[in-house]
PDB file of N, CA and C in Angstrom:
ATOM      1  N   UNK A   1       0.841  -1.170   0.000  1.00  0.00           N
ATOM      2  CA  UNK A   1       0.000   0.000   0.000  1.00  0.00           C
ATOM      3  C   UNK A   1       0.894   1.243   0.000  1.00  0.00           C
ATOM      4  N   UNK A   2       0.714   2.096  -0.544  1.00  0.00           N
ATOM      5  CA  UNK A   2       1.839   3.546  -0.819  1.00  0.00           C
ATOM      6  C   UNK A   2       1.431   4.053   0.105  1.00  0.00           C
ATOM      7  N   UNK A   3       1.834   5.606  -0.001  1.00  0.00           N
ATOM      8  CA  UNK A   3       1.594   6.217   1.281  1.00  0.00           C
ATOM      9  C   UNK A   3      -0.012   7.203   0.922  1.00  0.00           C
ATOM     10  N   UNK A   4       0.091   7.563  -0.495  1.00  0.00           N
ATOM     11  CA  UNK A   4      -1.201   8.757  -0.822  1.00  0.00           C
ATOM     12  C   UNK A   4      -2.695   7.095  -0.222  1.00  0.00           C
ATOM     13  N   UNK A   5      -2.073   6.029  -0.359  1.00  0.00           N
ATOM     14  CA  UNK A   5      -3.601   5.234  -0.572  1.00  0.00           C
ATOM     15  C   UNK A   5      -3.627   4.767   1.117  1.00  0.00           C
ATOM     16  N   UNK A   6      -2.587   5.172   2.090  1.00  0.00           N
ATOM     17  CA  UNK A   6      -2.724   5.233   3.594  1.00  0.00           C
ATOM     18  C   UNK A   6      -3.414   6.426   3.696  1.00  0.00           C
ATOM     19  N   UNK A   7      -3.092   7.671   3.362  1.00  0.00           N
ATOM     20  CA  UNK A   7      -3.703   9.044   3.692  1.00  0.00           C
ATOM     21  C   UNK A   7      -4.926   8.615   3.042  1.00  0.00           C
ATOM     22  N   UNK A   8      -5.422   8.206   2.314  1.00  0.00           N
ATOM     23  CA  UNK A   8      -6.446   8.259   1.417  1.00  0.00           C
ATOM     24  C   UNK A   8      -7.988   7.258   1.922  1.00  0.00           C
ATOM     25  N   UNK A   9      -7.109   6.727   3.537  1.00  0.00           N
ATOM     26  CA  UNK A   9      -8.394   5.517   4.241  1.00  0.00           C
ATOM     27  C   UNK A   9      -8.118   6.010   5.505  1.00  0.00           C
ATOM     28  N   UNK A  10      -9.281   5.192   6.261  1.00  0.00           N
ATOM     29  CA  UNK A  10      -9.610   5.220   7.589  1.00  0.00           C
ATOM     30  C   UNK A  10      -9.901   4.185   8.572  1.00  0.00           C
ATOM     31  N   UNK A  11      -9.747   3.932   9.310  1.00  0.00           N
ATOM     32  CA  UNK A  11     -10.073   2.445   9.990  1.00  0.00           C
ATOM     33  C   UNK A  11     -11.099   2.737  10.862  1.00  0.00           C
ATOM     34  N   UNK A  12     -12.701   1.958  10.960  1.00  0.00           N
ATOM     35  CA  UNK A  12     -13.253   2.701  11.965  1.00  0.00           C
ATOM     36  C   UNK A  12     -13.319   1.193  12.920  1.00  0.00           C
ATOM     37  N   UNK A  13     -13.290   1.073  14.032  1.00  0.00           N
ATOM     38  CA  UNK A  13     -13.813   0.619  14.729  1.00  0.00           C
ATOM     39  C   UNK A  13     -14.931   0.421  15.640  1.00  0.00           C
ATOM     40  N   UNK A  14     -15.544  -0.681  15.457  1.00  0.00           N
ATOM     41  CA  UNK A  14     -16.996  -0.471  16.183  1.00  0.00           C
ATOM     42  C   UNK A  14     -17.471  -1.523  16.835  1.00  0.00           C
ATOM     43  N   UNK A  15     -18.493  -1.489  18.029  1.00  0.00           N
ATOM     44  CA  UNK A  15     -19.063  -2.396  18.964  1.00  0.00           C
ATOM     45  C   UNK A  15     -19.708  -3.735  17.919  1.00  0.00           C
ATOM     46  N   UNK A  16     -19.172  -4.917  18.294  1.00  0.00           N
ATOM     47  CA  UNK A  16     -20.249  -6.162  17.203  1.00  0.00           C
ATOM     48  C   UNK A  16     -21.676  -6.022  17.535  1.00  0.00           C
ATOM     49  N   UNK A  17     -22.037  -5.501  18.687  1.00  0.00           N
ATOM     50  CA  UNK A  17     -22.862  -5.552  19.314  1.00  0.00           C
ATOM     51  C   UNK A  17     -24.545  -4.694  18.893  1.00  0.00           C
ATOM     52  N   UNK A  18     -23.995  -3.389  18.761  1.00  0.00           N
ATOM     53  CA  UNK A  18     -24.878  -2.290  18.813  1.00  0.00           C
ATOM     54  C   UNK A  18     -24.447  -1.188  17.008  1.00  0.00           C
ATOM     55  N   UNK A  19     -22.811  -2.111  16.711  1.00  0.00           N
ATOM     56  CA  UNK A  19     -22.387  -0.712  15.107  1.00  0.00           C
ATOM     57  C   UNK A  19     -22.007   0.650  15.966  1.00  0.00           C
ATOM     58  N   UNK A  20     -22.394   0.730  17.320  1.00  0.00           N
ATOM     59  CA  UNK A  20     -21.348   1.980  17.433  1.00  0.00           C
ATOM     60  C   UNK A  20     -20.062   2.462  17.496  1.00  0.00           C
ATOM     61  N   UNK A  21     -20.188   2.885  17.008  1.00  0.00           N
ATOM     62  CA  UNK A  21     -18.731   3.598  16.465  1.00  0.00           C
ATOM     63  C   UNK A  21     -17.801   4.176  17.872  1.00  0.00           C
ATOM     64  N   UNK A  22     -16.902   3.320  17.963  1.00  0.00           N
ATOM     65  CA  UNK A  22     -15.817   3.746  19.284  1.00  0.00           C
ATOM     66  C   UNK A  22     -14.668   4.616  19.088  1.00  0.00           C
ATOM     67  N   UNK A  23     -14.143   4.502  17.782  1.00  0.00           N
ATOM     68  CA  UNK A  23     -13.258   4.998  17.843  1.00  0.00           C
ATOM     69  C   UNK A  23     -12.752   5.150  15.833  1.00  0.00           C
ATOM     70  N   UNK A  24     -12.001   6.080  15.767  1.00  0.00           N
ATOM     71  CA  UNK A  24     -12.228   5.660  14.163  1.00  0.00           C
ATOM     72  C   UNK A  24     -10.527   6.360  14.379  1.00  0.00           C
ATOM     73  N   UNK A  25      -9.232   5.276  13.154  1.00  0.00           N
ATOM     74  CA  UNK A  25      -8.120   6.475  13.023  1.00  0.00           C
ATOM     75  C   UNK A  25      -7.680   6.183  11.966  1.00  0.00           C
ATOM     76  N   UNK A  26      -7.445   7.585  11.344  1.00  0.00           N
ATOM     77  CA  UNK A  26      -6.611   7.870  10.152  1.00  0.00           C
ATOM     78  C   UNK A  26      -5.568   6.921   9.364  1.00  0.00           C
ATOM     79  N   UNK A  27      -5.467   6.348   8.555  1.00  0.00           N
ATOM     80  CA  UNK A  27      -5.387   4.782   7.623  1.00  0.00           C
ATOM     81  C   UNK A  27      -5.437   3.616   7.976  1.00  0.00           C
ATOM     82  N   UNK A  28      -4.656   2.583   7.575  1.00  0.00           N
ATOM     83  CA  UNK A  28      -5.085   1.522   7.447  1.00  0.00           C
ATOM     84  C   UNK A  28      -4.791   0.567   8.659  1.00  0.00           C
ATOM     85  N   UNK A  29      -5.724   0.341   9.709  1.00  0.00           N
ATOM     86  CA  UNK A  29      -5.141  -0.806  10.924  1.00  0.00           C
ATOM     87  C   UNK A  29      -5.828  -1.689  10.656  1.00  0.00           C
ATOM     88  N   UNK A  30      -5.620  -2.874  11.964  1.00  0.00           N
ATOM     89  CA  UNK A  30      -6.384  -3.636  12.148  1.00  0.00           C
ATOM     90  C   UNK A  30      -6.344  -3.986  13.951  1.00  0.00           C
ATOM     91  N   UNK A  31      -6.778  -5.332  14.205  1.00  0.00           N
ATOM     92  CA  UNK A  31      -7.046  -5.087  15.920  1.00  0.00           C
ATOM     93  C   UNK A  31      -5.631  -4.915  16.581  1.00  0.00           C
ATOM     94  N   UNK A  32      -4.486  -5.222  15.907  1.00  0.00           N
ATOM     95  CA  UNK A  32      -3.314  -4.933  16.660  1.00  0.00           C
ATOM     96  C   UNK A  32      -2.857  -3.411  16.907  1.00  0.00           C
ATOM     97  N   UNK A  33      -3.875  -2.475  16.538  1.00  0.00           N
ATOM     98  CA  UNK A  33      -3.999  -1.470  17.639  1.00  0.00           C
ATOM     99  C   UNK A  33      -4.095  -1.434  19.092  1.00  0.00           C
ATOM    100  N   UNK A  34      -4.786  -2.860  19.115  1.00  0.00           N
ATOM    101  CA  UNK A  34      -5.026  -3.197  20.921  1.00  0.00           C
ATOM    102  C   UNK A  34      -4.054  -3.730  21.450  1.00  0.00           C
ATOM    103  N   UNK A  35      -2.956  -4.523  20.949  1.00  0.00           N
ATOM    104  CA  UNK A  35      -1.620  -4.182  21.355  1.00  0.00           C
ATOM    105  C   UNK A  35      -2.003  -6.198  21.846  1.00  0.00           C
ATOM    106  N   UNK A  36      -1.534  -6.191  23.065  1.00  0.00           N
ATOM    107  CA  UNK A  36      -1.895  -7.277  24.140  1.00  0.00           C
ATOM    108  C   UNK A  36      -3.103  -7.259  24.664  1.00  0.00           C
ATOM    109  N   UNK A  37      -4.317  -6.990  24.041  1.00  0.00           N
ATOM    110  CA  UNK A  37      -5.727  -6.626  24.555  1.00  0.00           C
ATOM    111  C   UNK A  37      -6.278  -7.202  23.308  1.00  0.00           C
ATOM    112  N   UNK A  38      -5.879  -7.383  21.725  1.00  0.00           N
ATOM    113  CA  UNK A  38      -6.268  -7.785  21.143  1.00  0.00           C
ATOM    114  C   UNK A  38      -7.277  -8.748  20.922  1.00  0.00           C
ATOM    115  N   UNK A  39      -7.142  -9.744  21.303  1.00  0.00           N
ATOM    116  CA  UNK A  39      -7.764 -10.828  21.275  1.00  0.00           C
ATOM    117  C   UNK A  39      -8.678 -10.674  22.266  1.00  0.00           C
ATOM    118  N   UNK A  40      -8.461 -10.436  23.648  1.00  0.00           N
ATOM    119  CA  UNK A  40     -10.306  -9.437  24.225  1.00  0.00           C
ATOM    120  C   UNK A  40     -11.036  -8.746  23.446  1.00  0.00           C
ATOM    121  N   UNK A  41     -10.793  -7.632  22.673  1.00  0.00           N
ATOM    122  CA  UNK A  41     -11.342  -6.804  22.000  1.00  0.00           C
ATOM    123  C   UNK A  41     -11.716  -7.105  20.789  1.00  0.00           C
ATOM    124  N   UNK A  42     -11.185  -8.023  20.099  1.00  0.00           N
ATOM    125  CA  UNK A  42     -12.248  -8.785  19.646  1.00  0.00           C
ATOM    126  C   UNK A  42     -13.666  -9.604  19.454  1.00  0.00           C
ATOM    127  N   UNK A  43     -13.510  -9.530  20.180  1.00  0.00           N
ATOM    128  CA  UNK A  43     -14.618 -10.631  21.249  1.00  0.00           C
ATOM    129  C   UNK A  43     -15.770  -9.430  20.877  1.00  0.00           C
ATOM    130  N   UNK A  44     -15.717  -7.981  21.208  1.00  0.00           N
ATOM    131  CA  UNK A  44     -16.662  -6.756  21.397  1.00  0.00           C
ATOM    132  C   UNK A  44     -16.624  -6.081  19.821  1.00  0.00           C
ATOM    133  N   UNK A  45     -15.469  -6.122  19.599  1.00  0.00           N
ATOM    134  CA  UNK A  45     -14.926  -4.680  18.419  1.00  0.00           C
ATOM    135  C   UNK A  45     -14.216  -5.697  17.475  1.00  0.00           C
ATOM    136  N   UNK A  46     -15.414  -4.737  16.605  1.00  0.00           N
ATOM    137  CA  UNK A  46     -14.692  -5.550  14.615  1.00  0.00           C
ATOM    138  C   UNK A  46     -14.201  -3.960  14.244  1.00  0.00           C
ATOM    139  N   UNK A  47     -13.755  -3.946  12.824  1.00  0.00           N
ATOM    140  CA  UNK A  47     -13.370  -2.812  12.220  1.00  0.00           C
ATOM    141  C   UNK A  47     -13.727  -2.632  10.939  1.00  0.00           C
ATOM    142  N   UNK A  48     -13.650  -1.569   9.989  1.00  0.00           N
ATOM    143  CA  UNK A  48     -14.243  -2.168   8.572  1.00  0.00           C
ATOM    144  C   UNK A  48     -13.496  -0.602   8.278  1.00  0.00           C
ATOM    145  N   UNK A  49     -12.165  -0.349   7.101  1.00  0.00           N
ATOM    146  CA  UNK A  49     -11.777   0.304   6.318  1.00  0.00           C
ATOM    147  C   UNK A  49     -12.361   0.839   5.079  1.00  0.00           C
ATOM    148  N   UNK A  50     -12.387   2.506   5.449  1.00  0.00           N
ATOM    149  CA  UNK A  50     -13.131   3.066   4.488  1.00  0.00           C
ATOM    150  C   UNK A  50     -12.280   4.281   3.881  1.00  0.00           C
ATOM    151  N   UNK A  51     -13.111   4.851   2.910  1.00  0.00           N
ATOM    152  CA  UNK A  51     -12.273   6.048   1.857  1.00  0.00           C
ATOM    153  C   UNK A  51     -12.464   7.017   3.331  1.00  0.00           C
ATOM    154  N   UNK A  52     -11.085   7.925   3.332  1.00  0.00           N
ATOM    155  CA  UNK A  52     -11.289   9.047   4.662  1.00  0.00           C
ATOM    156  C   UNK A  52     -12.333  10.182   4.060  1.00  0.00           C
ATOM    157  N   UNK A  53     -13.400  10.125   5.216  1.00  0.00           N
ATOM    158  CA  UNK A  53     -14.222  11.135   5.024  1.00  0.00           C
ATOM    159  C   UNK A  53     -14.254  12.375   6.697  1.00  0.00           C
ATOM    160  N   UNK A  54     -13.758  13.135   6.676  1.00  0.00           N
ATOM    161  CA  UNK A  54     -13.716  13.944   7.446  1.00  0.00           C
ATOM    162  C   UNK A  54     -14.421  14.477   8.305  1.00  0.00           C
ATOM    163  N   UNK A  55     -16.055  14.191   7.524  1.00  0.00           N
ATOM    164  CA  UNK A  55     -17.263  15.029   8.816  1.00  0.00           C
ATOM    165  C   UNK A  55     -17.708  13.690   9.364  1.00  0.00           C
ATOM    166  N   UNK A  56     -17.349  12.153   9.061  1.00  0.00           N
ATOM    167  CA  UNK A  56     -18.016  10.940   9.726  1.00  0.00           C
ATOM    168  C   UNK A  56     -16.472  11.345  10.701  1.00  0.00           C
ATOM    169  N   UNK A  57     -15.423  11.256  10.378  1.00  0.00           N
ATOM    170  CA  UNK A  57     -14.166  11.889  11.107  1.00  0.00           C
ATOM    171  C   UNK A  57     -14.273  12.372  12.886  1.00  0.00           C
ATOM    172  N   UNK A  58     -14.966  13.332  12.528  1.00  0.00           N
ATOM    173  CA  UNK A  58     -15.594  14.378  13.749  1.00  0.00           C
ATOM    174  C   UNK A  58     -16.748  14.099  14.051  1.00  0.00           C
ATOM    175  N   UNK A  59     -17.568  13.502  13.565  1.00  0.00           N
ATOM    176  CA  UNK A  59     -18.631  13.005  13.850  1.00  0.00           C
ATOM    177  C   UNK A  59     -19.258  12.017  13.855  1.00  0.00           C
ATOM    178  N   UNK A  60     -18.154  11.086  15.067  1.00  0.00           N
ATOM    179  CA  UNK A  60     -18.766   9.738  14.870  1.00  0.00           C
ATOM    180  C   UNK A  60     -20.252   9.383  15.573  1.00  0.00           C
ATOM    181  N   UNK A  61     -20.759  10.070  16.927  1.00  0.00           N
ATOM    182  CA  UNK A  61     -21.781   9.916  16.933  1.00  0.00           C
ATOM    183  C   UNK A  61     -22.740   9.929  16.472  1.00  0.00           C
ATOM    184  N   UNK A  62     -22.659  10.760  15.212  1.00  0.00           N
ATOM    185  CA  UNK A  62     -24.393  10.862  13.973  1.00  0.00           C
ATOM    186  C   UNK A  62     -24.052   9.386  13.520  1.00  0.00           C
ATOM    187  N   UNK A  63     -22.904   8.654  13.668  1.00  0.00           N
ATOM    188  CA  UNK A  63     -23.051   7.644  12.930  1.00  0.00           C
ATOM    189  C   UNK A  63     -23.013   5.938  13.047  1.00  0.00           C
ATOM    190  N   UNK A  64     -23.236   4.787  12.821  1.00  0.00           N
ATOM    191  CA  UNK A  64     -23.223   3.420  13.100  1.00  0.00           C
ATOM    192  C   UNK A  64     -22.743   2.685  12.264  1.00  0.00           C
ATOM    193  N   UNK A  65     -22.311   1.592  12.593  1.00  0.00           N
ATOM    194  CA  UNK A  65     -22.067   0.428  11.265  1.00  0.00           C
ATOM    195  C   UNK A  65     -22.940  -0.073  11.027  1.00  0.00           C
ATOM    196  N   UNK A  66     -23.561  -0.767  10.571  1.00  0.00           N
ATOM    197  CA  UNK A  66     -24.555  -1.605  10.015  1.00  0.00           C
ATOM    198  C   UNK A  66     -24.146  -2.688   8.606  1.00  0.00           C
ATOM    199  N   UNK A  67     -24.116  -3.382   8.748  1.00  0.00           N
ATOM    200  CA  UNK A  67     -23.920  -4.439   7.538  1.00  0.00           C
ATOM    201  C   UNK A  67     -22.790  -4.416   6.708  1.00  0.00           C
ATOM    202  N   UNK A  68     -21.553  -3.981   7.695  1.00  0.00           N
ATOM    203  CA  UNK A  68     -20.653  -3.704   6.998  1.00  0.00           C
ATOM    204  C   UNK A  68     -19.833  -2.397   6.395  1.00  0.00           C
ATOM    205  N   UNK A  69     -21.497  -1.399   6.460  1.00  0.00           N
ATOM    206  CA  UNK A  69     -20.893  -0.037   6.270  1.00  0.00           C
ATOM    207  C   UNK A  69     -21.408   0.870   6.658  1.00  0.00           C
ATOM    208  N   UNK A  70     -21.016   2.278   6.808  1.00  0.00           N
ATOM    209  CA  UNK A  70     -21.467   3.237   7.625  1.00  0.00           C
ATOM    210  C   UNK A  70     -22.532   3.578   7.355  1.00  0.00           C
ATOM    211  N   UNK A  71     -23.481   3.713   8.031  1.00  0.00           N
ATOM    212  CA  UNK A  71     -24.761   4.111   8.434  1.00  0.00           C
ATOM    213  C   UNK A  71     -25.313   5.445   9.309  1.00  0.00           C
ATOM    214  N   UNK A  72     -26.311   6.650   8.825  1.00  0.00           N
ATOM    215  CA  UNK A  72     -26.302   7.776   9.783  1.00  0.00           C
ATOM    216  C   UNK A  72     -27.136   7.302  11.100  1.00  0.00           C
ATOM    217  N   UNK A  73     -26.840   7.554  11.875  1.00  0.00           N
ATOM    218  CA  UNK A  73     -27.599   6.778  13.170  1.00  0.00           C
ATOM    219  C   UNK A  73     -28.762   6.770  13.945  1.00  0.00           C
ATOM    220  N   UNK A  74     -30.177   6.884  13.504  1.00  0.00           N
ATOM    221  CA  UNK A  74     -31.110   7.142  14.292  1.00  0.00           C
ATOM    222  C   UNK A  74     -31.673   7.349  15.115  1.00  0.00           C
ATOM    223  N   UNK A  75     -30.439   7.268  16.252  1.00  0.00           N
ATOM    224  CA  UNK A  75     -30.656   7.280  17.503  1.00  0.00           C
ATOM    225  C   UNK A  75     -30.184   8.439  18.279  1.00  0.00           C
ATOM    226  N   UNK A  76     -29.889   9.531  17.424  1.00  0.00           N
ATOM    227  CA  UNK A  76     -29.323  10.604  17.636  1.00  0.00           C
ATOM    228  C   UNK A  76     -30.071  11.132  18.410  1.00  0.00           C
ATOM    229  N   UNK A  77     -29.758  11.605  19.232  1.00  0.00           N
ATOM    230  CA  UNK A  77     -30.614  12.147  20.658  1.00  0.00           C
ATOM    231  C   UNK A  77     -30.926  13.943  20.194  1.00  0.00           C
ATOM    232  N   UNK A  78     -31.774  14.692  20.139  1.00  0.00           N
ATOM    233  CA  UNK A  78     -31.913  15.941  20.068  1.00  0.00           C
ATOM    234  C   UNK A  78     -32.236  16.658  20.560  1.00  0.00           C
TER     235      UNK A  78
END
C-alpha cells in the first residue's frame, strides 16, 4: 500500500454488538492497535476500512455500522 492510498483511508472501529462507532483512526489498521488486549477486543470490536471522510471523522456519533458499512444513526438524541 503507498503512502497517498494510507492518507487516502480510515479504519473505523466499532461495537459487534450495537455498530457503534468507538473509535475511528486515520489509515489503514487492524485489531493490533489493541496491542496485548487484542484478542479481548475482539470478542466486542470488529473494524471495517473506508475512503477518509472527514465530517463521519468528527462526527462519529451521527453515525453506526450496520452491515458492513457506515450508516447515519437514528438514535441521535436531540
Amino acid at each position: 500500500m503507498t503512502i497517498e492510498e494510507m492518507n487516502s483511508k480510515m479504519t473505523v472501529f466499532y461495537l459487534k454488538s450495537s455498530g457503534k462507532i468507538k473509535t475511528i483512526a486515520t489509515g489503514v489498521h487492524d485489531m493490533n492497535i489493541y496491542s496485548d488486549e487484542k484478542e479481548d477486543m475482539s470478542l466486542i470490536i470488529d473494524f471495517i476500512i473506508v475512503d477518509k471522510n472527514d465530517f463521519i471523522f468528527n462526527n462519529i456519533t451521527l453515525y453506526k455500522v450496520e452491515s458492513g458499512t457506515i450508516k447515519l444513526n437514528a438514535e441521535i438524541p436531540m
